[in-house]
Protein backbone atom coordinates (compact mmCIF):
# COMPACT_ATOMS: atom_id res chain seq x y z
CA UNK A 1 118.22 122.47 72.56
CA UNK A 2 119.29 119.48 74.75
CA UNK A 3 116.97 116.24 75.07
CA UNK A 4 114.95 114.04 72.91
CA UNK A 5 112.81 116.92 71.48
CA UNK A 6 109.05 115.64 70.10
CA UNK A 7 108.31 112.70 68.35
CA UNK A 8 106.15 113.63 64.80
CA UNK A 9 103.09 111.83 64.12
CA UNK A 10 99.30 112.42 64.18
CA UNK A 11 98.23 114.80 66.82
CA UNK A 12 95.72 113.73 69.59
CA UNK A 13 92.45 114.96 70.68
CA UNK A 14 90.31 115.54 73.24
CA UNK A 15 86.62 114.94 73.72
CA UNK A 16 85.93 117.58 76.63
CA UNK A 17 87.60 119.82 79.49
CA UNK A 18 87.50 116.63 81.44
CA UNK A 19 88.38 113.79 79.31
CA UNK A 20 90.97 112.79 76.92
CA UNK A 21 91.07 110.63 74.03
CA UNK A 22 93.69 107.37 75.05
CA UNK A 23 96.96 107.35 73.54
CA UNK A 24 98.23 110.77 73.27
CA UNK A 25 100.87 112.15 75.12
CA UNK A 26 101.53 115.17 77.55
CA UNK A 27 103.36 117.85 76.51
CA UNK A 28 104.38 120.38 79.81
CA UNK A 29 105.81 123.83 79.06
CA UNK A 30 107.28 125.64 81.97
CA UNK A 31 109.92 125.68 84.28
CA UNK A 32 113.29 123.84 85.12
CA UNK A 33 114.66 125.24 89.03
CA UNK A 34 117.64 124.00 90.86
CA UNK A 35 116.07 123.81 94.26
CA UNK A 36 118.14 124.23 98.07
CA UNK A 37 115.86 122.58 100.62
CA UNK A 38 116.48 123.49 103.80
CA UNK A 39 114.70 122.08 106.63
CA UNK A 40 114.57 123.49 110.33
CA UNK A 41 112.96 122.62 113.74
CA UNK A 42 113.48 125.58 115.29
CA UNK A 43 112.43 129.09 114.65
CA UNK A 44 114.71 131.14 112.41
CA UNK A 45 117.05 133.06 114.70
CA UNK A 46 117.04 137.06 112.60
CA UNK A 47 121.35 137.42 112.97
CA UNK A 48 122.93 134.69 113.70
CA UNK A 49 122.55 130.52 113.14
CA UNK A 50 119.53 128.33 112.77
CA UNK A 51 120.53 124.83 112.31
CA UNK A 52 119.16 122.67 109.49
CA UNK A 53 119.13 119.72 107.32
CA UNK A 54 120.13 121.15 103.66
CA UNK A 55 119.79 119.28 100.31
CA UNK A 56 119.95 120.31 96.92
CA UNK A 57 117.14 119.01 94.77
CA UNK A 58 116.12 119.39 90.83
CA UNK A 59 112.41 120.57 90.88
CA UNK A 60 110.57 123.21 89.51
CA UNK A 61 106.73 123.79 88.83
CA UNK A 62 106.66 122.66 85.40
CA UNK A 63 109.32 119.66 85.93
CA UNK A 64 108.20 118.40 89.05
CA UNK A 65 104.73 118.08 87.24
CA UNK A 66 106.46 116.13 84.66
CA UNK A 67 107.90 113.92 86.38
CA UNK A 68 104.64 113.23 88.65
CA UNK A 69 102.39 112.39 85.37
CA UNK A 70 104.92 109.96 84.12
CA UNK A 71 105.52 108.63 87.86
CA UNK A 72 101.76 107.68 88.34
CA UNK A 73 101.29 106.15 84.72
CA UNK A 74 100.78 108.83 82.00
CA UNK A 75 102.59 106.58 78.97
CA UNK A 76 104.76 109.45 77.58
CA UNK A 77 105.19 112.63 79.17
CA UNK A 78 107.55 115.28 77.54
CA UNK A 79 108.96 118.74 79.00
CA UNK A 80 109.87 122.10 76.87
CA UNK A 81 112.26 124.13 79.83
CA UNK A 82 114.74 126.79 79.24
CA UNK A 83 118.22 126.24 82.15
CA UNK A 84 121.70 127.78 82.17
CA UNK A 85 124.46 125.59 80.66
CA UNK A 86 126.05 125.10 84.48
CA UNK A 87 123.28 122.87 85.16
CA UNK A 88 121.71 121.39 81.62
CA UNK A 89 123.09 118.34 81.70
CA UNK A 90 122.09 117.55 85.37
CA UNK A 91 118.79 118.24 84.64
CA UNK A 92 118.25 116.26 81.72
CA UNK A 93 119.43 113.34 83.42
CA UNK A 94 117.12 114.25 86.25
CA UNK A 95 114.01 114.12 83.96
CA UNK A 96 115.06 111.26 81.57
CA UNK A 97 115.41 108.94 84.89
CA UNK A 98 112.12 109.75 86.28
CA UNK A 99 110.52 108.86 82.48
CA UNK A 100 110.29 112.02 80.99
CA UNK A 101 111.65 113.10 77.52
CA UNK A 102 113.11 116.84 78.37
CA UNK A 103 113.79 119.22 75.38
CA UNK A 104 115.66 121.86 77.59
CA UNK A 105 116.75 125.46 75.83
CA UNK A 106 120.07 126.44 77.01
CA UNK A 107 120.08 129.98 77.27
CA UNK A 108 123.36 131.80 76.69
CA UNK A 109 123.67 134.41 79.09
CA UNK A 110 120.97 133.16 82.54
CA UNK A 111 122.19 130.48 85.18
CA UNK A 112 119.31 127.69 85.85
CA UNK A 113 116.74 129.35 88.29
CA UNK A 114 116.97 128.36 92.10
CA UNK A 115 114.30 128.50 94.77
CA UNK A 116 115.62 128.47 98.42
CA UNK A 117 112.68 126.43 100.41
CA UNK A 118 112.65 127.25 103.92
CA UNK A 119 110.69 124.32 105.60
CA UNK A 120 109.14 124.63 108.92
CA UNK A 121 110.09 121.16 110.65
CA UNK A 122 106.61 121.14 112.51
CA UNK A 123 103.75 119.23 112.12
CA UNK A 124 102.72 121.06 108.48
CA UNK A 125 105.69 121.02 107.40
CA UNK A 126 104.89 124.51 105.82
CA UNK A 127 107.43 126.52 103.47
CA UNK A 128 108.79 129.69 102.14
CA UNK A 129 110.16 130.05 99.04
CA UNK A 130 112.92 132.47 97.82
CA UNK A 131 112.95 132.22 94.28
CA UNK A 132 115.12 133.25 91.38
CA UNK A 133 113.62 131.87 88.15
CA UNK A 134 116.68 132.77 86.36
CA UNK A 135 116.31 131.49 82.87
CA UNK A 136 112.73 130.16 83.06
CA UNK A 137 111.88 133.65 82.80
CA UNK A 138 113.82 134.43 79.37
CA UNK A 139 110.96 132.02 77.60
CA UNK A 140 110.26 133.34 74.54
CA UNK A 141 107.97 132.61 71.18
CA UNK A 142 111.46 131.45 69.56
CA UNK A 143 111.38 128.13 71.59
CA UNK A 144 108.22 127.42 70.36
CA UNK A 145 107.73 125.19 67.50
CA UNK A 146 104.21 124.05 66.31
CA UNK A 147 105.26 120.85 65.71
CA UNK A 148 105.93 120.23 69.77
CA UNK A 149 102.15 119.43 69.54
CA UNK A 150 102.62 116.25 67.12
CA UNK A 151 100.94 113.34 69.08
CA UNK A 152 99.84 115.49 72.04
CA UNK A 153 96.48 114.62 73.79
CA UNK A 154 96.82 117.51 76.44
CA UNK A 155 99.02 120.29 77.03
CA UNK A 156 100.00 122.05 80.22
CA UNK A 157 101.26 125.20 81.18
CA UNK A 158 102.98 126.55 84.18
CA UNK A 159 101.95 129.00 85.68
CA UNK A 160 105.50 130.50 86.44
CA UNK A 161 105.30 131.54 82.51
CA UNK A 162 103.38 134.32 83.53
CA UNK A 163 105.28 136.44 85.01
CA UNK A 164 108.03 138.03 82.53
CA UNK A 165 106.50 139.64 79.41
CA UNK A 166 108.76 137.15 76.72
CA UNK A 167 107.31 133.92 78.93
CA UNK A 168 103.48 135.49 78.44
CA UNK A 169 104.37 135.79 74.57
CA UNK A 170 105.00 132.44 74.50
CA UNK A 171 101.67 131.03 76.25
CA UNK A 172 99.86 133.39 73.87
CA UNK A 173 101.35 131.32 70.73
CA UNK A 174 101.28 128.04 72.56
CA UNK A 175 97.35 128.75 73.36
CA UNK A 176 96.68 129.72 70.20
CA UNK A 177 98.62 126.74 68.71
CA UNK A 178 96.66 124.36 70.76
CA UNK A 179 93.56 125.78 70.26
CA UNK A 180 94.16 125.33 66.43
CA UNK A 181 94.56 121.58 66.63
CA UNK A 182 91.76 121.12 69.34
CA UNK A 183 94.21 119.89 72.24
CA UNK A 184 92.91 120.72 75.79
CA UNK A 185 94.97 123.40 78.00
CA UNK A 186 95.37 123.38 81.81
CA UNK A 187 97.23 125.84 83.67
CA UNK A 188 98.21 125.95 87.38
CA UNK A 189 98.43 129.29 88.71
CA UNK A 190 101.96 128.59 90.34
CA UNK A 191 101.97 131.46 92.89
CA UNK A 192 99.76 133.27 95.20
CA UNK A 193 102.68 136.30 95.47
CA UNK A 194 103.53 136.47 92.12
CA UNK A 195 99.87 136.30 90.89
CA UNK A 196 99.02 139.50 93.18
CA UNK A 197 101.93 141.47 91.40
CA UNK A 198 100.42 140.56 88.19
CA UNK A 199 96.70 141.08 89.40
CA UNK A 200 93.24 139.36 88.83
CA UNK A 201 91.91 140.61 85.75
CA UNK A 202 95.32 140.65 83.73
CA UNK A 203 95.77 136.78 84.47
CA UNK A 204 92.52 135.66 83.84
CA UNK A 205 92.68 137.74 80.66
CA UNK A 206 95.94 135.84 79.67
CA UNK A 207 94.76 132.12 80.82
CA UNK A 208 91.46 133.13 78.88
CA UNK A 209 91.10 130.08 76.34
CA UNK A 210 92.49 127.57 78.82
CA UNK A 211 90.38 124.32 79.51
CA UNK A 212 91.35 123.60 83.06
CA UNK A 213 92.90 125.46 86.08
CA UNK A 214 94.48 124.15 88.89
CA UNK A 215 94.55 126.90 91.79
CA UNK A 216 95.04 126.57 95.26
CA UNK A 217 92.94 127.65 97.71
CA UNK A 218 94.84 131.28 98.13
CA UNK A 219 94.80 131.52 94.41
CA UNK A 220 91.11 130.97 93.71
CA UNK A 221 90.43 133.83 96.80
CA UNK A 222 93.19 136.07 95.29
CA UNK A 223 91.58 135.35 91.45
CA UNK A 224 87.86 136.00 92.91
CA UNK A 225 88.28 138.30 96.05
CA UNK A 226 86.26 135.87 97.42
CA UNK A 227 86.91 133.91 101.07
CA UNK A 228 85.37 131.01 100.87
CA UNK A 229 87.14 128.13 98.57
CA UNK A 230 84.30 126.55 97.02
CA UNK A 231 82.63 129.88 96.39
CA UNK A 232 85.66 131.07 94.36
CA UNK A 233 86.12 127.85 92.74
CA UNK A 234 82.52 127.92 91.57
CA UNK A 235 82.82 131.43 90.28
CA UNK A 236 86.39 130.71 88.36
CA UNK A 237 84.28 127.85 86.41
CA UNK A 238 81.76 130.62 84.96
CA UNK A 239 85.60 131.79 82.71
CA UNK A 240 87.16 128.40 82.61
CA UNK A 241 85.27 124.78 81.78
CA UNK A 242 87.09 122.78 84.74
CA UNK A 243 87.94 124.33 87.84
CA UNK A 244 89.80 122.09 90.02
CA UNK A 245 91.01 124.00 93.43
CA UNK A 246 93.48 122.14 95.50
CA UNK A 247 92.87 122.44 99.42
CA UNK A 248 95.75 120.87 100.91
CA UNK A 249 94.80 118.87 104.21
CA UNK A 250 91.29 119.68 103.24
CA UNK A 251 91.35 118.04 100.01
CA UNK A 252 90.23 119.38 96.26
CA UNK A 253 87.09 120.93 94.58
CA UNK A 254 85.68 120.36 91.48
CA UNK A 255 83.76 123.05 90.08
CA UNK A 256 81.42 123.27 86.48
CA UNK A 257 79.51 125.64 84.96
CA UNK A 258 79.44 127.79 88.47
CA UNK A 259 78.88 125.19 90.49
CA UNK A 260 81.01 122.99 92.32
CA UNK A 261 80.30 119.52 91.49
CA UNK A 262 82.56 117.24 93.29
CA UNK A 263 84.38 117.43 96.89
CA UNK A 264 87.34 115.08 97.16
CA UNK A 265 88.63 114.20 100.48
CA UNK A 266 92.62 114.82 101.15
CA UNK A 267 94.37 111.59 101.51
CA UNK A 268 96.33 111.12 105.36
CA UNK A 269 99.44 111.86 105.09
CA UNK A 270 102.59 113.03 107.89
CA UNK A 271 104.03 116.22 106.19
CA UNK A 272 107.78 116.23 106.38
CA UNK A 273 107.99 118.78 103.21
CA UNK A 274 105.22 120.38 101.27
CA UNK A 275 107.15 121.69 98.46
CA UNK A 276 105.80 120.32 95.18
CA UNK A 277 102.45 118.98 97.00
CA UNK A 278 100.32 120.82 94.27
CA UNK A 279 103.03 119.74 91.55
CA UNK A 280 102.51 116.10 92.52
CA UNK A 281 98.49 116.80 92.63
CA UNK A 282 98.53 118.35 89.23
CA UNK A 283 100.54 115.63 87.53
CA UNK A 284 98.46 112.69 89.13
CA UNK A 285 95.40 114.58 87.43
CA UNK A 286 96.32 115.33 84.41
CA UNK A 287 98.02 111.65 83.92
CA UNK A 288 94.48 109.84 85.30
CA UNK A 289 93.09 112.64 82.53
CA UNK A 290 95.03 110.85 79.84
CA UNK A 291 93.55 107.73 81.01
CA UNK A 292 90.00 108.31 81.25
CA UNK A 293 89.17 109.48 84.16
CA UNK A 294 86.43 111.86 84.95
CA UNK A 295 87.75 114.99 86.75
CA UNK A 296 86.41 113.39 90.38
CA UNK A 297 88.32 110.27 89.71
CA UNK A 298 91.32 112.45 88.96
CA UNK A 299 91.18 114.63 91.76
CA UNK A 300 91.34 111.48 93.67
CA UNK A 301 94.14 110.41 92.13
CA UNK A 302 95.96 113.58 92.37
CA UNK A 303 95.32 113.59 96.27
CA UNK A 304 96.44 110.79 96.69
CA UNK A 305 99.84 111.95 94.75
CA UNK A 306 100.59 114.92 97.43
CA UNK A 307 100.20 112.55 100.18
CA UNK A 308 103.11 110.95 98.91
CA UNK A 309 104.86 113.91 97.89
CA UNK A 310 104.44 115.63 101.36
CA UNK A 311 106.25 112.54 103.46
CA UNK A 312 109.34 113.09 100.59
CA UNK A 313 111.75 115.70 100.96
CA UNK A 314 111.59 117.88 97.60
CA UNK A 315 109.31 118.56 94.70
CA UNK A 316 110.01 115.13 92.95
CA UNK A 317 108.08 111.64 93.20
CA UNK A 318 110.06 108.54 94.04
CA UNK A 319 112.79 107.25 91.55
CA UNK A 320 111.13 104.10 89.40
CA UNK A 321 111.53 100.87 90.99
């Protein structure tokens, strides 16, 4: 393992889905992706060229939410990834500038995941991903150690770890190791494609346990089989305490106990690139979380945070100062 690793000391708590006891720190578990941005005004042309502007970025689900907690004030933020060797060092560096402490597994034999974003240079600013999660999805139980959890007031899961069968092993023991020291668990769904492979009942089976989820609006639907966002959202919060559904231009929901409880407006913003909107969203939330903040204050907070992520090109929240 690369990266600071996890301090030792006395682990924090929690008093509720919604709240956190000051102090503790953020622990994130998921993925570390070399990202290729490419941005285009015109309509891809099937044979031939489409020009575009073309940047390669560090993000990643479970990075880019990193790096967003510690970005809008969470006081220590850390990040367990697994990367390919051609890339390690690069992404540590990546992390450690924007505040977070990274402990990176290099895995022998994978190269660091990429995700081609194809960006539509209109007015949303919309995108299609291409993704190879490479060595994100070689997680396994190994690169878990219990004592990750010393001095952690939440912990966080991407939703990317999902998807292979060693990844889902290691939620299972990282769930389980949470639940044992009464640290609150969110999880953000990741993908609306890869969470219809998987399928409804298996991943609310898996997140089962989990204190707060983050979906979007197409993930609460998919989850649900329900069309309307607030409907689903309520219905998710009769299996998980918190249910916070992220609506884009339209905002977030809160939802409790089956109802939804809380409508937060989106914050204006001109999209130039909406990768990492929900990344920024989630991190914003979970860091006002750590603060004190009541899930509505939160969600404010984390709207606020992909406004500013989708003027930025990439997944990542301005450099400090």
């Amino acid at each position: 393992m690369t990266g600071a690793g996890a301090d030792r000391g006395a682990a924090g708590g929690a008093d509720s889905a919604g709240t956190s006891t000051a102090g503790g720190a953020l622990l994130v578990v998921g993925d570390v992706i070399t990202d290729v941005v490419a941005r285009h005004v015109r309509p891809l042309a099937a044979g031939t060229d489409t020009v575009a502007s073309i940047r390669t970025v560090p993000g990643g689900a479970g990075a880019n939410v990193a790096c967003w907690a510690a970005h809008r004030g969470a006081a220590e933020v850390r990040l367990l990834g697994r990367v390919g060797a051609e890339a390690a060092a690069w992404h540590e560096r990546e992390l450690v500038v924007h505040g977070v402490r990274p402990q990176l597994v290099v895995d022998p034999r994978a190269p660091t995941g990429t995700v081609i974003c194809l960006v539509d240079g209109g007015a949303s600013a919309e995108r299609t991903l291409l993704t190879d999660s490479g060595a994100s999805l070689r997680f396994e139980p190994a690169d878990w150690s219990d004592a990750l959890l010393d001095g952690v007031a939440r912990l966080h899961l991407s939703g990317y770890l999902l998807f292979s069968e060693p990844s889902r092993a290691l939620v299972r023991v990282a769930l389980r190791a949470a639940r044992a020291r009464g640290v609150p668990v969110s999880l953000d769904p990741a993908s609306a494609g890869f969470l219809g492979e998987l399928g409804p009942g298996r991943f609310l089976a898996l997140v089962e346990g989990v204190d707060v989820l983050l979906p979007s609006r197409d993930e609460a639907c998919l989850l649900t089989g329900l069309t309307d966002a607030a409907d689903a959202a309520a219905e998710l919060s009769l299996r998980v305490p918190l249910v916070v559904a992220k609506q884009g231009h339209e905002g977030a929901l809160v939802a409790r106990s089956g109802k939804v409880c809380a409508r937060v407006p989106a914050t204006a913003a001109t999209p130039r690139d909406t990768t990492g909107a929900g990344d920024a969203f989630t991190g914003a939330f979970l860091a006002a979380l750590l603060a004190g903040a009541g899930p509505k204050e939160a969600a404010e907070e984390g709207c606020r945070a992909g406004a500013t992520a989708v003027e930025r090109v990439g997944g990542r929240p301005p450099l400090p100062g």
